[in-house]
Every structure is written in C-alpha cells, then in structure tokens.
N, C-alpha and C. Protein backbone atom coordinates (compact mmCIF):
# COMPACT_ATOMS: atom_id res chain seq x y z
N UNK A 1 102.06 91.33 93.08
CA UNK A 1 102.52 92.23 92.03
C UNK A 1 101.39 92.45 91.03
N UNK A 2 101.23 93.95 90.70
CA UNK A 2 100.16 94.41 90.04
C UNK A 2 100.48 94.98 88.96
N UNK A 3 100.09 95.09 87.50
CA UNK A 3 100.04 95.56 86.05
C UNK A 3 99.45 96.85 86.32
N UNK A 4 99.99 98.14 86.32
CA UNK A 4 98.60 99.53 85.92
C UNK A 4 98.78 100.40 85.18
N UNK A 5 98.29 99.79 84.16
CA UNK A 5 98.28 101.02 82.93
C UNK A 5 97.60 102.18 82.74
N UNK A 6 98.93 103.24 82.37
CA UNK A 6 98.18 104.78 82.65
C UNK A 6 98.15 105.16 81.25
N UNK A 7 96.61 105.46 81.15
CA UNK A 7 96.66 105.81 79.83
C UNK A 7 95.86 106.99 79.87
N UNK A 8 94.94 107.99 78.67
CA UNK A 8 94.41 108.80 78.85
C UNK A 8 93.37 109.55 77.74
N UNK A 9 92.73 110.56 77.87
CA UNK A 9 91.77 110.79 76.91
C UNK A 9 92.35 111.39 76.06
N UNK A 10 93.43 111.58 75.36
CA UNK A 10 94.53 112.35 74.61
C UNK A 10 95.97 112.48 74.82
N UNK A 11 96.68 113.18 73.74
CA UNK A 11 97.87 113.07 73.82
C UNK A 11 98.17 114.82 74.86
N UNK A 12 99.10 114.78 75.23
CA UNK A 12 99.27 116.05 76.16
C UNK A 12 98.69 116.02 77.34
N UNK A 13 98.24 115.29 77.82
CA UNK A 13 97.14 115.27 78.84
C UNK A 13 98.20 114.99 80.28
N UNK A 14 99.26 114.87 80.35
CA UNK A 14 100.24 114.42 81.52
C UNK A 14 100.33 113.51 81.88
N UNK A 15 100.06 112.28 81.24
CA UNK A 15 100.15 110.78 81.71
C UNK A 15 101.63 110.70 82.52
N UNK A 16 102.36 111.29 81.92
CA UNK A 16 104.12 111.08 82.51
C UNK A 16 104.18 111.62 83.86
N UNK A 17 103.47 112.63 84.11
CA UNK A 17 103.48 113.49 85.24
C UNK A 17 102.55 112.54 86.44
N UNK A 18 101.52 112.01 85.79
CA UNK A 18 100.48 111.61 86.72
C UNK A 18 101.60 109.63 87.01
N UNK A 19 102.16 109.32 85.90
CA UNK A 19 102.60 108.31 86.18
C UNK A 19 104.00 108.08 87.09
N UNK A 20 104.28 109.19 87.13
CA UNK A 20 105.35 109.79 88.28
C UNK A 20 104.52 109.79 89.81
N UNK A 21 103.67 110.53 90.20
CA UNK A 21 103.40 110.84 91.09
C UNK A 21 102.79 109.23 91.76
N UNK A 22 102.33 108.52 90.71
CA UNK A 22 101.65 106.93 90.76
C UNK A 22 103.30 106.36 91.44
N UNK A 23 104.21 106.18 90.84
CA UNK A 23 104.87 105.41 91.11
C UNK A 23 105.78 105.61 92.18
N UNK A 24 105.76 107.12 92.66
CA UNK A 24 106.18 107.97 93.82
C UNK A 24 105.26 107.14 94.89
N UNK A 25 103.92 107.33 94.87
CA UNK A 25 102.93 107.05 95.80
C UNK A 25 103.28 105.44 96.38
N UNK A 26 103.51 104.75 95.09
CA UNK A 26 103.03 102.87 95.60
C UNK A 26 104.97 102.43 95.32
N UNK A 27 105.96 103.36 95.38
CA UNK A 27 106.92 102.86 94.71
C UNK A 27 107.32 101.70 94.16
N UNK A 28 106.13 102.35 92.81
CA UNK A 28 106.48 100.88 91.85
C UNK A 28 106.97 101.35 90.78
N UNK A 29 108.06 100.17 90.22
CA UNK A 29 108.77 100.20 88.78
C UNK A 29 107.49 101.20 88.03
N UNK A 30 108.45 101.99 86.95
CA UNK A 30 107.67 102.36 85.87
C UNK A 30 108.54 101.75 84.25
N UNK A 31 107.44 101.82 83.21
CA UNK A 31 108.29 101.23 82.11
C UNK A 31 107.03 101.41 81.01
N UNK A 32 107.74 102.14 80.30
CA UNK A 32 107.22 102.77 79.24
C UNK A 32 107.90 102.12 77.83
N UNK A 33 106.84 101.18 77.28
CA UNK A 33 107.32 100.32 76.47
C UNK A 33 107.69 100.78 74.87
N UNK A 34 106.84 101.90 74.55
CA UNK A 34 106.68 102.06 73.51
C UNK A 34 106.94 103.94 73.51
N UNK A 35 108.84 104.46 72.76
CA UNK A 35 108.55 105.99 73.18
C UNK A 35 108.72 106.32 71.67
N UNK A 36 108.03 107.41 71.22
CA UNK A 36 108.01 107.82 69.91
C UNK A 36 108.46 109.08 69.86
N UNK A 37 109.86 109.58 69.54
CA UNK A 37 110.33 111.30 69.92
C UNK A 37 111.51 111.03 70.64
N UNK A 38 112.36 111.29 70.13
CA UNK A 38 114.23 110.89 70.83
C UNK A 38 114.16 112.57 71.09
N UNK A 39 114.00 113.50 70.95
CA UNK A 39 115.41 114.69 70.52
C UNK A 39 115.34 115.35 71.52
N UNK A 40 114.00 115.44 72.34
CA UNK A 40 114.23 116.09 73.82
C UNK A 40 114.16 114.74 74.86
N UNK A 41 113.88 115.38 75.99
CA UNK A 41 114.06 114.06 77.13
C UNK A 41 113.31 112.99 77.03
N UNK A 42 113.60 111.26 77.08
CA UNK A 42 112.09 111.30 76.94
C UNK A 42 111.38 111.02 78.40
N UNK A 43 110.12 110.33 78.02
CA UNK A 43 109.75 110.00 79.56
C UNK A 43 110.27 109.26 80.70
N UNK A 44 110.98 108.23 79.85
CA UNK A 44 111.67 107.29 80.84
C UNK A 44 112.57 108.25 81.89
N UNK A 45 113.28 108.82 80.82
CA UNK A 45 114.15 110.01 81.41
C UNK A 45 114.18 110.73 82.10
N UNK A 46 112.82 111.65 82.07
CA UNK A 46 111.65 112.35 82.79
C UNK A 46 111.38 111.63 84.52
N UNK A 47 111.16 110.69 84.62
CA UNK A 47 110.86 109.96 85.43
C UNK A 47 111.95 109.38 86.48
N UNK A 48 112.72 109.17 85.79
CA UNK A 48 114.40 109.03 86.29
C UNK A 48 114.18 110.19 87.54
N UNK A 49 114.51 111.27 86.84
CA UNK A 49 115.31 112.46 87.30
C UNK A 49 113.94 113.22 88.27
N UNK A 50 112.84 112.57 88.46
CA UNK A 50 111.93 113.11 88.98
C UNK A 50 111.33 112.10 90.29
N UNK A 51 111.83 111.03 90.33
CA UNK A 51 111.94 109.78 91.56
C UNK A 51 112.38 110.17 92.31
N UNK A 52 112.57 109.72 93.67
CA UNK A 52 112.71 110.11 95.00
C UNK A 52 112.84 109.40 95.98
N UNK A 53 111.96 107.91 95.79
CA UNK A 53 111.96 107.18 96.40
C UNK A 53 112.93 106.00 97.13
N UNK A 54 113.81 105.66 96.35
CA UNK A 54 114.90 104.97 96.17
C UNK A 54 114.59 103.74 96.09
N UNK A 55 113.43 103.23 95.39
CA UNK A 55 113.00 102.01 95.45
C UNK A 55 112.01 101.62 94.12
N UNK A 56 111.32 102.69 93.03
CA UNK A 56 111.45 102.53 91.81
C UNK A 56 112.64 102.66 91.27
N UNK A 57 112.66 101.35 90.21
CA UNK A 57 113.03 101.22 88.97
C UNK A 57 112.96 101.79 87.57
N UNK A 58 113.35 102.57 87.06
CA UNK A 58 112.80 103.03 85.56
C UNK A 58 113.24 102.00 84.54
N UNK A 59 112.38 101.53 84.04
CA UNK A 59 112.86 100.32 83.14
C UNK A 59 112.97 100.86 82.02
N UNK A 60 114.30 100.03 80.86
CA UNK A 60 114.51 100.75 79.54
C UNK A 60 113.12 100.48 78.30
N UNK A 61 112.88 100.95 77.74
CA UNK A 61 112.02 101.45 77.06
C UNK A 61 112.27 100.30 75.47
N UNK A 62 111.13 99.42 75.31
CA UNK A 62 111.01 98.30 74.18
C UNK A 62 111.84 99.04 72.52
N UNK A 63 110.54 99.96 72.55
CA UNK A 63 110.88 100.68 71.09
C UNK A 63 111.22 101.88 71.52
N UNK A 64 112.15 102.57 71.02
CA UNK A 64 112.63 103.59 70.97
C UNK A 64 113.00 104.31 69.57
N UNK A 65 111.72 105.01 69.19
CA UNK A 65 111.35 105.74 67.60
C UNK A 65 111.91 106.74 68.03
N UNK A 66 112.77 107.70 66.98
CA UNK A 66 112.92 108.84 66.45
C UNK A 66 111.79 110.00 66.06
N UNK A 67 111.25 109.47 65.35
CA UNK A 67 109.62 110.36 64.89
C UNK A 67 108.80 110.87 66.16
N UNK A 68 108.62 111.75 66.35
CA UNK A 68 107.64 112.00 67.61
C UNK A 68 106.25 111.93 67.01
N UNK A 69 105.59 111.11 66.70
CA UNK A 69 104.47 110.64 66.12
C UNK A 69 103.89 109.20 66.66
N UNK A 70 102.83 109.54 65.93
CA UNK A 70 101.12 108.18 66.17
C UNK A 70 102.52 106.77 66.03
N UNK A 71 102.70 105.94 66.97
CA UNK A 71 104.01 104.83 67.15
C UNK A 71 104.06 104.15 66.09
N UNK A 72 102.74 103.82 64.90
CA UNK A 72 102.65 102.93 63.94
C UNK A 72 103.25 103.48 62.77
N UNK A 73 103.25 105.33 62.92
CA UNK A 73 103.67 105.96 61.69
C UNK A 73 105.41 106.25 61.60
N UNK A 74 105.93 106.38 62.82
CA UNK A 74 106.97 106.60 63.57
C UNK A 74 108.02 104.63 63.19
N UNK A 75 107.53 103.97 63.63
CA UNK A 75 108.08 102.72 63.55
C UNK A 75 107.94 102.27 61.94
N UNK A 76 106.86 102.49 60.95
CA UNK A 76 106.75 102.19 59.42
C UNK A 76 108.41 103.17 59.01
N UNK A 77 108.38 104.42 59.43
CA UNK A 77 110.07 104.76 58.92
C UNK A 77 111.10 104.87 59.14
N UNK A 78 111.18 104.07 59.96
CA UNK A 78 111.72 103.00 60.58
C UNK A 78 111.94 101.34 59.72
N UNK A 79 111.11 101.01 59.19
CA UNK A 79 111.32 100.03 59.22
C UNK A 79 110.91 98.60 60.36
N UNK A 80 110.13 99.43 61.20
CA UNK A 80 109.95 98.26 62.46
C UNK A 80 108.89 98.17 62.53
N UNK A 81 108.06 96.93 63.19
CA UNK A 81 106.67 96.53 63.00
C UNK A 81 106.84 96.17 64.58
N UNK A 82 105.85 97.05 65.52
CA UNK A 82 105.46 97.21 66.45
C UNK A 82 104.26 95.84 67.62
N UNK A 83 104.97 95.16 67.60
CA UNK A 83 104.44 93.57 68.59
C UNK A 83 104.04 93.98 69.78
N UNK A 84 103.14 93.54 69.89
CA UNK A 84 101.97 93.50 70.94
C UNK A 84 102.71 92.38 71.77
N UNK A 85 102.81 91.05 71.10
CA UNK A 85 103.42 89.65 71.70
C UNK A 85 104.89 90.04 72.42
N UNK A 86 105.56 90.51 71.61
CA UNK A 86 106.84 91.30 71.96
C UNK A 86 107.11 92.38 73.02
N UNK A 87 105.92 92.87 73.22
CA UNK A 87 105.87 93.72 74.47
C UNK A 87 105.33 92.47 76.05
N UNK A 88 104.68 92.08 75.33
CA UNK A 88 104.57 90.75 76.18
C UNK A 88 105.37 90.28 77.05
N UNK A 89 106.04 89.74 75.88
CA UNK A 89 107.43 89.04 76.44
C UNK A 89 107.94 89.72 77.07
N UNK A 90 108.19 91.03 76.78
CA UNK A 90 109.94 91.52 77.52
C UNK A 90 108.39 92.41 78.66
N UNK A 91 108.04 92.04 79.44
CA UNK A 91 107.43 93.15 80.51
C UNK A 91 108.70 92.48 81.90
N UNK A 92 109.12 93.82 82.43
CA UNK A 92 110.25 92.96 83.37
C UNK A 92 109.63 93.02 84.52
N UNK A 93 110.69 91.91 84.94
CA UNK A 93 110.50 91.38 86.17
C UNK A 93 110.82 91.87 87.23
N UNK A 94 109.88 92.13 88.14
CA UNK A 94 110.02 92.82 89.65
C UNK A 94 109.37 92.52 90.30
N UNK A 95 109.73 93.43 92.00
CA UNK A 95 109.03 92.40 93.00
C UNK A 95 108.22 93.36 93.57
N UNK A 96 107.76 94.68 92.51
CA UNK A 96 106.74 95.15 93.43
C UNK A 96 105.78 95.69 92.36
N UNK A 97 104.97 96.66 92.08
CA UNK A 97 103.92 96.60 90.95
C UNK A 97 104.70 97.50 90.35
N UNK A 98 103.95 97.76 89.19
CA UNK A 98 104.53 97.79 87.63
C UNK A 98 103.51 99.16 87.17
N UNK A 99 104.07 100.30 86.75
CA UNK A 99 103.33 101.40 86.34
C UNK A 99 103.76 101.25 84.64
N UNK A 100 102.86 101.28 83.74
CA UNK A 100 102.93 100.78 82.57
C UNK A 100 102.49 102.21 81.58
N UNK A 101 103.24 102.99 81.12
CA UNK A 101 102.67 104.11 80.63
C UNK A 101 102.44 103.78 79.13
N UNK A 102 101.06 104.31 78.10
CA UNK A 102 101.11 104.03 77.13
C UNK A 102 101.28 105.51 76.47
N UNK A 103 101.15 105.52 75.20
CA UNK A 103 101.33 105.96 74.32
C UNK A 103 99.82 106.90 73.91
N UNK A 104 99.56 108.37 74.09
CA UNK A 104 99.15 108.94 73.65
C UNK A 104 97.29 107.98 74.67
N UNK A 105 96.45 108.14 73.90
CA UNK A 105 94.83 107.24 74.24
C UNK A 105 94.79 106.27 73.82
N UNK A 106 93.97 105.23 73.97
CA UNK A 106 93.33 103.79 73.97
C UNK A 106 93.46 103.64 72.32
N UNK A 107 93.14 104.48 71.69
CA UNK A 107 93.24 104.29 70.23
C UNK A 107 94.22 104.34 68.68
N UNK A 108 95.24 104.94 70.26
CA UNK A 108 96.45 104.91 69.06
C UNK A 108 97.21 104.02 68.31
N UNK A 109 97.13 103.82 67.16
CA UNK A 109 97.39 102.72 66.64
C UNK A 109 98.60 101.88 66.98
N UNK A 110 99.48 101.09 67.16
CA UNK A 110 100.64 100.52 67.43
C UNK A 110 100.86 99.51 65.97
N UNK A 111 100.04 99.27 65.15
CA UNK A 111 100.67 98.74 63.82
C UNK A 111 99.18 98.88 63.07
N UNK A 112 99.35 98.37 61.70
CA UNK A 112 98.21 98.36 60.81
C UNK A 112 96.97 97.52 61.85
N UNK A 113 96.83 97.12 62.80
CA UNK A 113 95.72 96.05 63.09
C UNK A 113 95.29 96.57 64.82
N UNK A 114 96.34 96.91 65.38
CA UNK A 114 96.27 96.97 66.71
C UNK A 114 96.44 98.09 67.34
N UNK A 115 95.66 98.56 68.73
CA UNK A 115 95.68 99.52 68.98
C UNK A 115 96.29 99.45 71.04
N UNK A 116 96.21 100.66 72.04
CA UNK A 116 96.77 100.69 72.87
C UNK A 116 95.51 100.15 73.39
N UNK A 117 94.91 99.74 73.42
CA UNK A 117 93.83 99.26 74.37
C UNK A 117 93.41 97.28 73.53
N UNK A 118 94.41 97.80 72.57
CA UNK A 118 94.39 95.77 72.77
C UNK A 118 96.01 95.68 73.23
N UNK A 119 96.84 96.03 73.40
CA UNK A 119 97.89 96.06 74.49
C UNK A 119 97.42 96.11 76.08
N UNK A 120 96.42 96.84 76.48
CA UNK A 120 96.13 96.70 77.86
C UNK A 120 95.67 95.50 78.09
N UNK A 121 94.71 95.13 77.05
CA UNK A 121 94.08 93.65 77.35
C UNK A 121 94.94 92.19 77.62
N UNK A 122 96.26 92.45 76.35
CA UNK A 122 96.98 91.07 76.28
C UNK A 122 97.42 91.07 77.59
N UNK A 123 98.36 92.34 78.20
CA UNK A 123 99.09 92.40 79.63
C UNK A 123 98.21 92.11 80.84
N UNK A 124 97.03 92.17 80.78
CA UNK A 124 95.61 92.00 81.79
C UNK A 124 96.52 93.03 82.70
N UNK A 125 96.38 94.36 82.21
CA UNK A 125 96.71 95.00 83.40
C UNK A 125 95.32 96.13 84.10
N UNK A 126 95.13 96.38 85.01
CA UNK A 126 94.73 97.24 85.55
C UNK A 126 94.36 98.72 84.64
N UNK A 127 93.87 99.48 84.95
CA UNK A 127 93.83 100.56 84.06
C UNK A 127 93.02 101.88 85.31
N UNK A 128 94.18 102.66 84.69
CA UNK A 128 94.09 104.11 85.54
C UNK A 128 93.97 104.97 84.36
N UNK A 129 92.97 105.96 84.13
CA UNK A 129 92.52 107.14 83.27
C UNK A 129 92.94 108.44 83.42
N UNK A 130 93.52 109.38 82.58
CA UNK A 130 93.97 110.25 83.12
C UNK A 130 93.20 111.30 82.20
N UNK A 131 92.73 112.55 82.68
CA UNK A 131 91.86 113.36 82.07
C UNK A 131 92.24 114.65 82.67
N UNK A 132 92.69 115.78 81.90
CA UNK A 132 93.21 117.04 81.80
C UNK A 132 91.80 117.90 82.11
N UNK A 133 91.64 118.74 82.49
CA UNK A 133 90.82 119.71 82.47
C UNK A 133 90.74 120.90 81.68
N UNK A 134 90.55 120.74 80.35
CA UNK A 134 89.93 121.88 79.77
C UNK A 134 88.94 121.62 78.70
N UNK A 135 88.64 122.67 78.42
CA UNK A 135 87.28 123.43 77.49
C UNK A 135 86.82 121.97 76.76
N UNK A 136 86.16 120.72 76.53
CA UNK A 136 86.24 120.04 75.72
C UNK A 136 86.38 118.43 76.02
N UNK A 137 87.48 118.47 77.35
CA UNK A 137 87.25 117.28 77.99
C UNK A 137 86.37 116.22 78.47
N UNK A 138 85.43 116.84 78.74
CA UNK A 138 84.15 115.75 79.28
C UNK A 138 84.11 114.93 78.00
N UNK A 139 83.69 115.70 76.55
CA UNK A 139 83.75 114.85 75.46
C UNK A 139 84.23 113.73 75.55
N UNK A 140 85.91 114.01 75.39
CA UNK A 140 86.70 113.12 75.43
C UNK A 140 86.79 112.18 76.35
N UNK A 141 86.43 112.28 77.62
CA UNK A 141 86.70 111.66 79.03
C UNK A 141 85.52 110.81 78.61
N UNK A 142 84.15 110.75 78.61
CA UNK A 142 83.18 109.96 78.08
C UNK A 142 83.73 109.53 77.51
N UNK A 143 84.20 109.39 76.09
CA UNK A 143 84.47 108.38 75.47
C UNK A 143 85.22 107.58 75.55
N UNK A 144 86.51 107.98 75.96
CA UNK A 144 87.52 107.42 76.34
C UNK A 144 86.71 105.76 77.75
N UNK A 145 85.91 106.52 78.45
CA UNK A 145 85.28 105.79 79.23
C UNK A 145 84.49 104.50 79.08
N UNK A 146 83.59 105.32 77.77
CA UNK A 146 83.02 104.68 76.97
C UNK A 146 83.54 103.30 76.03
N UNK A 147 85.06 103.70 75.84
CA UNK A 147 85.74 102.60 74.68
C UNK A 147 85.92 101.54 75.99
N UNK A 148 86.65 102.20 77.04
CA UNK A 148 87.00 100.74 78.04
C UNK A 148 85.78 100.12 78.49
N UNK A 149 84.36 100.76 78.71
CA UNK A 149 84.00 99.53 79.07
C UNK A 149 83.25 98.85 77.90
N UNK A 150 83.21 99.29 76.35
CA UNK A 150 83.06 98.26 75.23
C UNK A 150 83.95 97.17 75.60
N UNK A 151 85.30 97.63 75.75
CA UNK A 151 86.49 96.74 75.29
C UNK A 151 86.76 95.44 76.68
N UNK A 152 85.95 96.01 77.82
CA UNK A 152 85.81 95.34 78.77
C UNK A 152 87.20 95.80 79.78
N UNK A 153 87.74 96.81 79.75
CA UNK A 153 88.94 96.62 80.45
C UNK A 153 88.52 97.14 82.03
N UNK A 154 89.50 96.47 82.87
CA UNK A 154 89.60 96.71 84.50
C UNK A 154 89.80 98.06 84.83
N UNK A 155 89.17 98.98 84.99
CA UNK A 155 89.48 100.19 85.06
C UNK A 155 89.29 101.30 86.41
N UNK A 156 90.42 101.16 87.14
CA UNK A 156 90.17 101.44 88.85
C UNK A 156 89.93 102.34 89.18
N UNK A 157 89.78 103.57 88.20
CA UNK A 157 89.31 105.25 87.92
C UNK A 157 89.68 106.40 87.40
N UNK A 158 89.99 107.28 87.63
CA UNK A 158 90.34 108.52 87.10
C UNK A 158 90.97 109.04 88.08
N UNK A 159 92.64 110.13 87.36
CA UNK A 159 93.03 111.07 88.01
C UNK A 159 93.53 111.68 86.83
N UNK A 160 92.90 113.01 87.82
CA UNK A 160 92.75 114.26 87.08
C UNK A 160 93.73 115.57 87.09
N UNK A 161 93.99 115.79 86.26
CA UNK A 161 95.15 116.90 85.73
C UNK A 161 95.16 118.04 85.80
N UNK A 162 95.40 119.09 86.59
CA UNK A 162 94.80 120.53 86.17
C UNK A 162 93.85 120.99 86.99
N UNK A 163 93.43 121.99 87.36
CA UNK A 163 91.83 122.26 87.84
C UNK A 163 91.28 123.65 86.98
N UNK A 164 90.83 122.80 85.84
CA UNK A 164 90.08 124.31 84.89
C UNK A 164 88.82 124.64 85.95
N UNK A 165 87.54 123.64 85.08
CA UNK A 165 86.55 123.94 86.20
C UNK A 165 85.40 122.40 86.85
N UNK A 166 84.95 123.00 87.45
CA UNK A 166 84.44 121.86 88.50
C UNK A 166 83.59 120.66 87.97
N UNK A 167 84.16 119.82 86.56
CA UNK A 167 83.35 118.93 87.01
C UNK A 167 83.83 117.48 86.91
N UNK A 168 84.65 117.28 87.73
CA UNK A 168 85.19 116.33 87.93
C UNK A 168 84.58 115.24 88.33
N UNK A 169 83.78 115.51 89.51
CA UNK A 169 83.15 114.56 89.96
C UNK A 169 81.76 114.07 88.76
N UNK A 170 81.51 115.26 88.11
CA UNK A 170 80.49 114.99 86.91
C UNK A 170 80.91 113.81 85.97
N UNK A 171 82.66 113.69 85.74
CA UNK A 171 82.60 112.76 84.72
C UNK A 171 82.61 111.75 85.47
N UNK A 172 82.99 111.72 86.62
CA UNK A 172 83.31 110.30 87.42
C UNK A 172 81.93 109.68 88.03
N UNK A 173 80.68 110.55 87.60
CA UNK A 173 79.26 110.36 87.95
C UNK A 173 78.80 109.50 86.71
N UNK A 174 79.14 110.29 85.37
CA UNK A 174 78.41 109.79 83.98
C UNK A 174 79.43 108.55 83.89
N UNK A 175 80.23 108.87 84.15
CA UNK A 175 81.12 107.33 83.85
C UNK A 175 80.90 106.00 84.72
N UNK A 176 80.67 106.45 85.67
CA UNK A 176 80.57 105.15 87.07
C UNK A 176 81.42 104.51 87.40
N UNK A 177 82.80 105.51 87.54
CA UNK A 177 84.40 105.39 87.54
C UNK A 177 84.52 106.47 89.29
N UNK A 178 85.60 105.91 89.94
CA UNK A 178 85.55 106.68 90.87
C UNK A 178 86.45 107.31 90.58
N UNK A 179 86.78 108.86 91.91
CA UNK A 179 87.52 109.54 91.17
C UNK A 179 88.76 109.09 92.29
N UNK A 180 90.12 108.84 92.07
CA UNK A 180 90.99 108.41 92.42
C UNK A 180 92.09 109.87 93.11
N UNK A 181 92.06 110.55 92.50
CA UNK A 181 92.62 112.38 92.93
C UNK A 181 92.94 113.08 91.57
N UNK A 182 93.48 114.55 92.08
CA UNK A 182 93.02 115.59 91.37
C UNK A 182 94.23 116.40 91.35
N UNK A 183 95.41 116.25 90.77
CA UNK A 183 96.34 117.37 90.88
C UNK A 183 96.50 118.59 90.46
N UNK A 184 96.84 119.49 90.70
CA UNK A 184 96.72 120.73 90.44
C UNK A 184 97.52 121.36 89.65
N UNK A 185 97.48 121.87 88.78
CA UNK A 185 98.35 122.85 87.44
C UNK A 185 99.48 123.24 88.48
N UNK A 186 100.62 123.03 87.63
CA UNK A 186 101.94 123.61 87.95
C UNK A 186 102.79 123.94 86.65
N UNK A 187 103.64 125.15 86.90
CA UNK A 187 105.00 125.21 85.68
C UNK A 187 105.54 125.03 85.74
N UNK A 188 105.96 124.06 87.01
CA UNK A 188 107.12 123.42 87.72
C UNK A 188 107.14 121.91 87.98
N UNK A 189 106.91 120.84 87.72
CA UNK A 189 106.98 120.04 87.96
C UNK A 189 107.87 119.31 88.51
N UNK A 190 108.69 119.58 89.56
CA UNK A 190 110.01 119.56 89.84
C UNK A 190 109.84 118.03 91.14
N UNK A 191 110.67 117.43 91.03
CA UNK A 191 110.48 116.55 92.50
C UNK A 191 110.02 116.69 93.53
N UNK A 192 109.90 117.75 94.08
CA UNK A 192 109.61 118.01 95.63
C UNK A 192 107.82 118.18 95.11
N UNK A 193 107.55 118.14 94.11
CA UNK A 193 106.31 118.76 93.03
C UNK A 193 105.25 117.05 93.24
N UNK A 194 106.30 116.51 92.59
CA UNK A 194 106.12 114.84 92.02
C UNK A 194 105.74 113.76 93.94
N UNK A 195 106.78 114.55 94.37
CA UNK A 195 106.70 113.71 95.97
C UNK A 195 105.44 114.35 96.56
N UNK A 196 105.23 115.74 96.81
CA UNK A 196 104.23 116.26 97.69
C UNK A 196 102.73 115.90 96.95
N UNK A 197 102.63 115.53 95.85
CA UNK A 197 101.34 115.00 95.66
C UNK A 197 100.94 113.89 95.81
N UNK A 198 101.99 113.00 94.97
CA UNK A 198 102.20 111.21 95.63
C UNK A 198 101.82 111.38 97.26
N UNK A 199 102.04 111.92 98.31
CA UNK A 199 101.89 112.12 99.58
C UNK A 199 100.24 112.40 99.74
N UNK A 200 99.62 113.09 98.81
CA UNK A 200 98.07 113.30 98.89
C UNK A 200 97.51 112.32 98.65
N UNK A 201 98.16 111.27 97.51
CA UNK A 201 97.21 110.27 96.69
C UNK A 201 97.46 108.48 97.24
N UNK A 202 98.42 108.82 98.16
CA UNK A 202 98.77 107.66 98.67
C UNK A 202 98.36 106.38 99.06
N UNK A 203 97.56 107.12 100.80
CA UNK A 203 96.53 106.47 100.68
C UNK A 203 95.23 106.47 100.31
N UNK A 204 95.02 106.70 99.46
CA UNK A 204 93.65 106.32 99.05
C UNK A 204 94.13 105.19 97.74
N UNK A 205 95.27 105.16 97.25
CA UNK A 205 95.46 104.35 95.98
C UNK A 205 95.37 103.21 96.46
N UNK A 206 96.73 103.57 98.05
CA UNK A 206 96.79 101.80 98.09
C UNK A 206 95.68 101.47 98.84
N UNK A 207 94.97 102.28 99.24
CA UNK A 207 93.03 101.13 99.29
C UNK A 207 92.60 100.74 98.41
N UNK A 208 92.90 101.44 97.42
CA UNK A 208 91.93 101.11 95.89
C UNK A 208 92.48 100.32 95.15
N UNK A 209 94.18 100.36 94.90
CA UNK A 209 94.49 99.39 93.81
C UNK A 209 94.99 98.46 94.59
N UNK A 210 94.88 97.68 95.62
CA UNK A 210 95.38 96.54 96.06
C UNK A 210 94.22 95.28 95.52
C-alpha cells in the first residue's frame, strides 16, 4: 500500500480530474482531506459520481470549510485550526493505495506555520505533479518543481492537463521529472471521459508507481 499525493502548480489546474483518472487507473481509494467551498459539489463528490471501477473508495473528507478559500483563511472563520498531526491520524485504512488530493499548490497555507508540502512530508507520501497548459505555466511548473526538490519530496513526475502547446516534454527536461501522461482538454468530463483515459495511463503508472 502506497501514499500519492496529487498536488499542482496552481489552483484550477484539474488536480480532481487528474486524481480521478489516477484512481480509475490503479483503483485506489481517493481522500481529500482538507475541502474549502461547500455550495457546489465538492470533490469528494465529484469523484464519487465519476468512478467506475467498483473497487475505489471515496473517503469522507477531514475538514469540511464553507469559505471557498486559501484553507487557513477559510478554517480562521470558522473558528478551526487546521492539524497537520490530525490529518495524520485519521489517513484511513485500506488495502490498496491511497490517492491523496491536496488543496490548491505546495504552498498553500493550512494554518499560520504550515503549508501543503509540509503535509506531504509528515504522510511520506509519494508525489504526482499536475501542470495545466497555458500561456505562463512553465513558470509555474519550474517552480513548483523547484520547491519539491528544496523540500526534498519523492516526486514520481508529471501529468499534464490540456494540450495548449508543445512543451511538455521541455518541462519534464528542465525539471528531471519524467513525464507520466498527458490528457487532453475536454467540456465534458463525464465517466466514460474519466475511464477512457485511466485506460491510456494505466500501464505505464503501474510501472512507475509500484
């Protein structure tokens, strides 16, 4: 049993979408510890209704904020102080790997001190990058690249969101990250959407993340 946290170079970037198609592919539990934004669906939800497999789990969700905001600003009005240790504890128990979605990039705060990339570290989980394709990204994708390997984290590569334009393999060159796959823009994201790509990325994951 394996930890893999999907995180990404920004907020909007489809982590939910890409963490669907992840857990379609290796049917493993997903569980999204930390959701900030009640009033439309949220991801857990998302993910539910977009499975297929009959063999992920959607696990219920630690904090569950109202505010659709940065989780530290969202939980202060609230009243709740956002544990790292506490996410710890409650990671559930299963018997096959564990898709761990975070919250927005590596840097988003989770209380006055701590951020989503000292959450990846306490869980020693795995780490999968997710990077959107447009006007601006490489920026971000470098750095984002850049913070994990300051921070030292396990990071098994990149999959990529969208196909603006070709340089995918460029960031997965400057980074020295392989590229893991590449899904393609849709306005549909519908199950048969979520399954037929999981079906592209399959095997090559389970070579890579075993």
């Amino acid at each position: 049993m394996a930890i893999f946290f999907v995180t990404g170079i920004g907020t909007g970037i489809g982590k939910t979408i890409i963490s669907a198609i992840l857990a379609e592919a290796l049917e493993a539990d997903y569980w999204k510890p930390v959701q900030a934004g009640l009033e439309t669906e949220t991801d857990s939800e998302w993910i539910k209704n977009h499975i297929r497999n009959g063999n992920t789990r959607v696990h219920p969700e630690l904090y569950r904020l109202r505010k659709p905001a940065s989780p530290h600003i969202a939980a202060r009005e609230e009243g709740i102080n956002i544990s790292i240790q506490k996410i710890c504890n409650a990671v559930p128990e299963i018997k096959c790997n564990l898709i761990v979605e975070g919250a927005g990039g590596l840097m988003v705060p989770l209380n006055d001190k701590e951020f989503i990339a000292d959450l990846v570290q306490h869980l020693g989980a795995k780490v999968i990058l997710v990077s959107r394709n447009y006007l601006g990204s490489i920026n971000h994708s470098l750095l984002t690249a850049h913070l994990a390997k300051e921070k030292k984290l396990p990071v098994l590569g990149w999959v990529f969101n969208d196909q603006y334009l070709d340089y995918e393999n460029e960031i997965a060159g400057w980074t020295n990250l392989p590229r893991l796959g590449s899904v393609p823009f849709t306005a549909n994201a519908n199950p048969e959407f979520i399954s037929a790509q999981a079906k592209v990325l399959r095997e090559k994951l389970e070579t890579l993340l075993c």
